[in-house]
Protein backbone atom coordinates (compact mmCIF):
# COMPACT_ATOMS: atom_id res chain seq x y z
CA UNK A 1 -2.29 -1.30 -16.93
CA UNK A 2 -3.06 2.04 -18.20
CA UNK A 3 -1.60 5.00 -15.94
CA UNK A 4 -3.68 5.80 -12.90
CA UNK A 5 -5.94 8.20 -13.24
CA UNK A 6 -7.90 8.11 -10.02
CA UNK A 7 -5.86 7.40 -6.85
CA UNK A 8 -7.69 6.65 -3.47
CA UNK A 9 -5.55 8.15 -0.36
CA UNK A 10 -6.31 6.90 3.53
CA UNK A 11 -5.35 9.22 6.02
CA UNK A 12 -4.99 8.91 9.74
CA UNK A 13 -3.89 10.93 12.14
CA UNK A 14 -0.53 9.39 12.78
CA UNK A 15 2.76 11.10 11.34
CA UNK A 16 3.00 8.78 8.56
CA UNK A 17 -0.06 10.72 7.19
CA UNK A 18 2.32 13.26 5.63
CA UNK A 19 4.46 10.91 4.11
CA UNK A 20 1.58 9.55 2.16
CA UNK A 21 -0.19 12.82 1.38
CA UNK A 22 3.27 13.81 0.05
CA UNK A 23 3.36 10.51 -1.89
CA UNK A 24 0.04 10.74 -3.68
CA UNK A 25 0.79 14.36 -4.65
CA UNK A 26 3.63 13.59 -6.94
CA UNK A 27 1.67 10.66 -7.96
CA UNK A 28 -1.06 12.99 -9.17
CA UNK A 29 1.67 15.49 -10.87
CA UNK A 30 3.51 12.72 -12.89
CA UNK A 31 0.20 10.79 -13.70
CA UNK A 32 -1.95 13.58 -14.40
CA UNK A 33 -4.01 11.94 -11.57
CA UNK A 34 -6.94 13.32 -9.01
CA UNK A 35 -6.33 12.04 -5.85
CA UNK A 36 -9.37 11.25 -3.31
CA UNK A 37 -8.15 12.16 0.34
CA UNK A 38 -10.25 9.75 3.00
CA UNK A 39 -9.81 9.84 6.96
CA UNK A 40 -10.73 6.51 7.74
CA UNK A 41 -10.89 4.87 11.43
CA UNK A 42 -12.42 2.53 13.35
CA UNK A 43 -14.78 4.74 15.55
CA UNK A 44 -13.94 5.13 19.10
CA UNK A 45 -17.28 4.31 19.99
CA UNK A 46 -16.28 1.11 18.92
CA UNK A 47 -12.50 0.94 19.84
CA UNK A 48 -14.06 1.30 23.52
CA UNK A 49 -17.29 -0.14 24.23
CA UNK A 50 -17.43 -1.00 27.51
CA UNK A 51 -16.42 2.44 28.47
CA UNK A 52 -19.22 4.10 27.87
CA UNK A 53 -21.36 1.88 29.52
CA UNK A 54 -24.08 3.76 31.89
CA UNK A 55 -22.59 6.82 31.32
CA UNK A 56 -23.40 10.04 28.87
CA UNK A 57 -20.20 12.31 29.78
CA UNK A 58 -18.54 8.99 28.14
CA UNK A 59 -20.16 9.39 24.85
CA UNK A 60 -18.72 12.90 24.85
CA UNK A 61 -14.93 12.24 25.55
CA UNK A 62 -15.57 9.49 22.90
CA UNK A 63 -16.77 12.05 20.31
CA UNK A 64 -14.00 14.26 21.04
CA UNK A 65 -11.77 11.15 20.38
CA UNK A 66 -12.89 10.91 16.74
CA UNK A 67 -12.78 14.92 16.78
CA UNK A 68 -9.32 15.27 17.87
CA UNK A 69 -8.09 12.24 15.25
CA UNK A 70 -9.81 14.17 12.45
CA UNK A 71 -8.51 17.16 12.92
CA UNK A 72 -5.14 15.99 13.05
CA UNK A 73 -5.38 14.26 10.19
CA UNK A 74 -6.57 17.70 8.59
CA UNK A 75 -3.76 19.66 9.54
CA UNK A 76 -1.16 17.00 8.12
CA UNK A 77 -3.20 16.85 4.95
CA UNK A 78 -3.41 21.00 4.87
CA UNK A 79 -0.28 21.34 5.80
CA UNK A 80 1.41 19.09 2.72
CA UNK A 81 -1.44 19.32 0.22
CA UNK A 82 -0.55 23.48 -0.37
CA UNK A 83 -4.54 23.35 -1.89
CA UNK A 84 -2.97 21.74 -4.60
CA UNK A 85 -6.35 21.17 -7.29
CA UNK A 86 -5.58 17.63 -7.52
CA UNK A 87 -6.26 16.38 -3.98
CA UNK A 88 -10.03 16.63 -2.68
CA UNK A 89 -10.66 15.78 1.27
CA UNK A 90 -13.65 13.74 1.40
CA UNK A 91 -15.68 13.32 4.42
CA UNK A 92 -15.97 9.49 5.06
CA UNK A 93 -19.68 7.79 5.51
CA UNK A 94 -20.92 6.68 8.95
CA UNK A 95 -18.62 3.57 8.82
CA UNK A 96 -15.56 4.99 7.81
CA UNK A 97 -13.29 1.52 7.10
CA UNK A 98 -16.01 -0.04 5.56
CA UNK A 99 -16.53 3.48 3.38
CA UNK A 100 -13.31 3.42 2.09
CA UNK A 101 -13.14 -0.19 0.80
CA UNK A 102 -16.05 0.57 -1.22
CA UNK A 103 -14.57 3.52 -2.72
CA UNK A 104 -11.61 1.31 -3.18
CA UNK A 105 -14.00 -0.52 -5.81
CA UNK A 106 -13.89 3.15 -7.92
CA UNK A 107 -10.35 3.96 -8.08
CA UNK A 108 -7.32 2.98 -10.17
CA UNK A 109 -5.10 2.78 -7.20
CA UNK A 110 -4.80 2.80 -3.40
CA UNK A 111 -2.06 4.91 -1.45
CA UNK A 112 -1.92 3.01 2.64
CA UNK A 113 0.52 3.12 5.12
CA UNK A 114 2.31 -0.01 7.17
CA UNK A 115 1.30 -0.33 10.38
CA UNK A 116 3.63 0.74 12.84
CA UNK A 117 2.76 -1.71 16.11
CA UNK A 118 4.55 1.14 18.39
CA UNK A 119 2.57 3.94 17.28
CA UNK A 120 -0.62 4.40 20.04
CA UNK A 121 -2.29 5.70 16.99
CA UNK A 122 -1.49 3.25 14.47
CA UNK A 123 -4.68 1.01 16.55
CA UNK A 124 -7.16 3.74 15.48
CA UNK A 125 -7.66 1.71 12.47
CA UNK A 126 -7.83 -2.56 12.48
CA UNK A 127 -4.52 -4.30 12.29
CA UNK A 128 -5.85 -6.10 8.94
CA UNK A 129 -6.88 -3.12 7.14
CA UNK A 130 -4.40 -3.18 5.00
CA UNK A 131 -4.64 -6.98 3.82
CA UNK A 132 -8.42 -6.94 3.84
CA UNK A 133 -8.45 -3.87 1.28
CA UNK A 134 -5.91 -6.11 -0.59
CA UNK A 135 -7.66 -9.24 -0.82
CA UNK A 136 -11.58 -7.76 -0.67
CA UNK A 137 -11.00 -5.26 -3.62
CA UNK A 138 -8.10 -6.94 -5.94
CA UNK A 139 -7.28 -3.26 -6.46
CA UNK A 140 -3.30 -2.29 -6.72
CA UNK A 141 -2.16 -0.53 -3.21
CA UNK A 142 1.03 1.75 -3.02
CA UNK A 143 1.59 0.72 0.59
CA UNK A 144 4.54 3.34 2.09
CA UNK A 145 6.40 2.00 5.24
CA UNK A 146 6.21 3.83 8.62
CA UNK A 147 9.98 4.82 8.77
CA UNK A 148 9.33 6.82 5.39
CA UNK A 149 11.72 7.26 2.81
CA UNK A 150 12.29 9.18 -0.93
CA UNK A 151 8.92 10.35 -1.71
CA UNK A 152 10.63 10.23 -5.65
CA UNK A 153 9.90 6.96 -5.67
CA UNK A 154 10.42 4.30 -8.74
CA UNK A 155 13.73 5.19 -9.69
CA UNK A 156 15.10 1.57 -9.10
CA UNK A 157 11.87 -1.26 -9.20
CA UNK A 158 12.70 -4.68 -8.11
CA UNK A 159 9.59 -7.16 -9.52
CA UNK A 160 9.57 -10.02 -7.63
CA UNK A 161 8.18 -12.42 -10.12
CA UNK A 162 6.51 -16.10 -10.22
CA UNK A 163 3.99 -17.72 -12.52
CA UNK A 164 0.60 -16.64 -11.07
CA UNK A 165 -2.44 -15.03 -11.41
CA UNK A 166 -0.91 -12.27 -8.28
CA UNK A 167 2.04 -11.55 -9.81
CA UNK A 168 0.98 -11.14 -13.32
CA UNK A 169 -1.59 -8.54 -11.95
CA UNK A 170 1.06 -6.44 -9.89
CA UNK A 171 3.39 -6.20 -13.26
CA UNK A 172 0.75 -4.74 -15.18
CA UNK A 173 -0.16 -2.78 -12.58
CA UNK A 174 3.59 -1.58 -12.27
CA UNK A 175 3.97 -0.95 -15.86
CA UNK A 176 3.42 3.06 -15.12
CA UNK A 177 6.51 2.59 -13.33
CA UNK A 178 8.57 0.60 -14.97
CA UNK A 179 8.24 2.48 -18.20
CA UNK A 180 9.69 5.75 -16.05
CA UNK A 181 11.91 3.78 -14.09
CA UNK A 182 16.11 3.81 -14.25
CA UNK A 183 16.36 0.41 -14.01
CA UNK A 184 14.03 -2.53 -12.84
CA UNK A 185 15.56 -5.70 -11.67
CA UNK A 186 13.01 -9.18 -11.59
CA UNK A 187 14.48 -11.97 -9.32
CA UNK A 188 12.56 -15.18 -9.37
CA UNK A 189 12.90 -18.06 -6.45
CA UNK A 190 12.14 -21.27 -8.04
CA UNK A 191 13.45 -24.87 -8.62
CA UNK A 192 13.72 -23.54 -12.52
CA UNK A 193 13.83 -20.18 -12.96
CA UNK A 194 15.27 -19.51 -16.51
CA UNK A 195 12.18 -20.27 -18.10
CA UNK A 196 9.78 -17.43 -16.02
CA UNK A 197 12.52 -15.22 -15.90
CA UNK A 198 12.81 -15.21 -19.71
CA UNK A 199 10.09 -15.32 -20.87
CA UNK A 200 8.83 -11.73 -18.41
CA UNK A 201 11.66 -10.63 -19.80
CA UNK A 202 10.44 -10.86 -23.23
CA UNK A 203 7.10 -10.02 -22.35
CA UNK A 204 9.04 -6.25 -20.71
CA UNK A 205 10.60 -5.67 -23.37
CA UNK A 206 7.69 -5.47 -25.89
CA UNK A 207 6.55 -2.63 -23.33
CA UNK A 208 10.11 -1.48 -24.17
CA UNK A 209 11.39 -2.18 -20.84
CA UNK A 210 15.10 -3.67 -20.23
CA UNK A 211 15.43 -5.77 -17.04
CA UNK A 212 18.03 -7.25 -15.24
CA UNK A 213 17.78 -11.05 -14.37
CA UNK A 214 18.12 -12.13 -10.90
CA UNK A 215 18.52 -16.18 -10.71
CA UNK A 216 17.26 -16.38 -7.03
CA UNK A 217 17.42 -20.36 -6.57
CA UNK A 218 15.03 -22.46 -4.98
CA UNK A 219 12.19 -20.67 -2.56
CA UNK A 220 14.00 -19.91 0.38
CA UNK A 221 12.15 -19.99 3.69
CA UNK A 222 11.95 -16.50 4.86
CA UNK A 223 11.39 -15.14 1.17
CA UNK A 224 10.48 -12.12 2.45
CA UNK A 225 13.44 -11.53 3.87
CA UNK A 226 15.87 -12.33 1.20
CA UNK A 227 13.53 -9.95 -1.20
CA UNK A 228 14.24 -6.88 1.30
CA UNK A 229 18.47 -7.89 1.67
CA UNK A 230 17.93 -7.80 -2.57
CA UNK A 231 15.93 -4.69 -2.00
CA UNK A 232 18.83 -2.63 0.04
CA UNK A 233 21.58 -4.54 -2.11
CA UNK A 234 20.20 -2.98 -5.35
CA UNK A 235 19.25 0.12 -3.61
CA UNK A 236 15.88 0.04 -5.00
CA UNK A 237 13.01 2.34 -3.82
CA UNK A 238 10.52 0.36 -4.90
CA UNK A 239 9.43 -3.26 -4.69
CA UNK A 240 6.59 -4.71 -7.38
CA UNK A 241 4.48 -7.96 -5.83
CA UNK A 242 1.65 -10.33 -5.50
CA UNK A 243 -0.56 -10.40 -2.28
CA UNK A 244 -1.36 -13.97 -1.48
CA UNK A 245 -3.64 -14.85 1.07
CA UNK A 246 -6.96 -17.24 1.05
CA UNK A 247 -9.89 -17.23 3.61
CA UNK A 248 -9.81 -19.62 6.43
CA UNK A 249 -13.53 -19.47 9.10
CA UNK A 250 -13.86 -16.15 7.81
CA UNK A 251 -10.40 -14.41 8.19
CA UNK A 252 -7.43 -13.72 5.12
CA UNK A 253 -4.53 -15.75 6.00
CA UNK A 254 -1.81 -14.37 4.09
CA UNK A 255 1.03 -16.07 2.93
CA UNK A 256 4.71 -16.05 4.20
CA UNK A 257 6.25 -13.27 2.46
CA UNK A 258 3.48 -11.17 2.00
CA UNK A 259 2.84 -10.98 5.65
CA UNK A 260 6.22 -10.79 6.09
CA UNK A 261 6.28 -7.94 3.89
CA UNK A 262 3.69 -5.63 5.07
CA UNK A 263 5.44 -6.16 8.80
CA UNK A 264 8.85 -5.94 7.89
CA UNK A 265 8.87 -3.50 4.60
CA UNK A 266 12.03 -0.67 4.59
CA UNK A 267 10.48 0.54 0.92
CA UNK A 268 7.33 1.22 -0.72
CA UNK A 269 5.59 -1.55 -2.04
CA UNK A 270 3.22 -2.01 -4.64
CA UNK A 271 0.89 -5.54 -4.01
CA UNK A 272 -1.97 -6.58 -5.97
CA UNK A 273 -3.75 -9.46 -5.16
């Protein structure tokens, strides 16, 4: 993948907001990037409908809702941005989630935030938003975890690697960061894992990347798991994966670790699907 050029940024108005903002900024520097600043929610007219019901002073607490979560988001973009020229804010349309996925379609990567299930604010936007942008778009995501970490991130990249069509997509979409990277471990959990491991490993180093092998056995059954104990064992600051989920009656059910993943992440994480 050729560096990004155009990175889309979702705000909200929880704390995390910040960390992201701060994220996409260095992005921007060390990519020579723009960066596309969104607030997207789900509108409180439709967080709360039956609130409103028969009554018009309703409809104006509700618009002060959406007020309130914009301008916070505002401030924490303000007050991290410092009007640098490569961050725009950009008013959303008049369905703000469904906005931002199609400007997902236009950008070379995504900067989102975990979900944190104990922030009040965390439910202003859907609990799949995060997946759905995944799977809809097939665009890369940077996705940052709620308890925040080393905004100089890609120091250390652990690829978690297997023979498909998502995996192959988030190493080339990784290859920005590899190439800059310190040192990027791949770790494989197969039956037979020489064979995929060596033949990435060729396939790196004609990029001029050196990896270290991890021989990671047979698929374990929490896989997500074992990638984030490889993850703090390596010290690594940022993980490289496939998104795997298919539809099922009209939802994304994802697939073990990646859903283990997004709820359990303690690093950034970049997923393609």
């Amino acid at each position: 993948m050729q560096t990004p050029k155009s990175i889309l940024l979702h705000l909200d108005s929880t704390a995390q907001t910040s960390e992201r903002v701060k994220v996409a900024l260095r992005l921007a520097e060390a990519f020579d990037a723009e960066v596309t600043a969104v607030h997207a929610m789900t509108p409180a007219l439709l967080r709360f409908p039956t609130v409103i019901e028969g009554s018009s002073a309703a409809f104006t607490i509700i618009a002060e809702l959406d007020e309130e979560s914009r301008k916070k988001a505002r401030a924490r973009y303000e007050a991290v941005s410092g009007g640098s020229p490569r961050l725009k804010w950009t008013e959303p349309g008049e369905d703000p989630i469904r906005d931002f996925g199609r400007r997902a379609f236009y950008c070379d990567l995504m900067v989102l935030g975990q979900r944190n299930p104990e922030d009040a604010l965390t439910h202003e936007v859907p609990g799949d938003f995060v997946p759905d942008l995944l799977i809809d778009t097939g665009k890369p995501a940077l996705i940052l975890p709620y308890i925040g970490g080393d905004s100089a991130l890609g120091k250390t990249v652990l690829v978690a690697w297997k023979e498909s069509r998502e995996s192959a997509r988030a190493v080339s979409a990784a290859l920005p960061w590899l190439r800059r990277a310190q040192e990027v471990h791949v770790v494989c959990y197969a039956e037979s894992t020489d064979q995929p491991l060596q033949a990435l490993q060729r396939h790196l180093a004609s990029q001029s990347i050196a990896v270290t092998l991890h021989r990671g056995g047979p698929e374990p059954d929490q896989p997500g798991d074992n990638l984030l104990s490889l993850a703090a064992d390596l010290s690594a600051d940022l993980l490289v994966m496939g998104c795997y989920g298919h539809s099922r009656t009209r939802e994304w059910v994802l697939g073990g670790a990646t859903r283990s993943i997004l709820e359990a992440m303690t690093l950034p994480v970049l997923m393609v699907h």
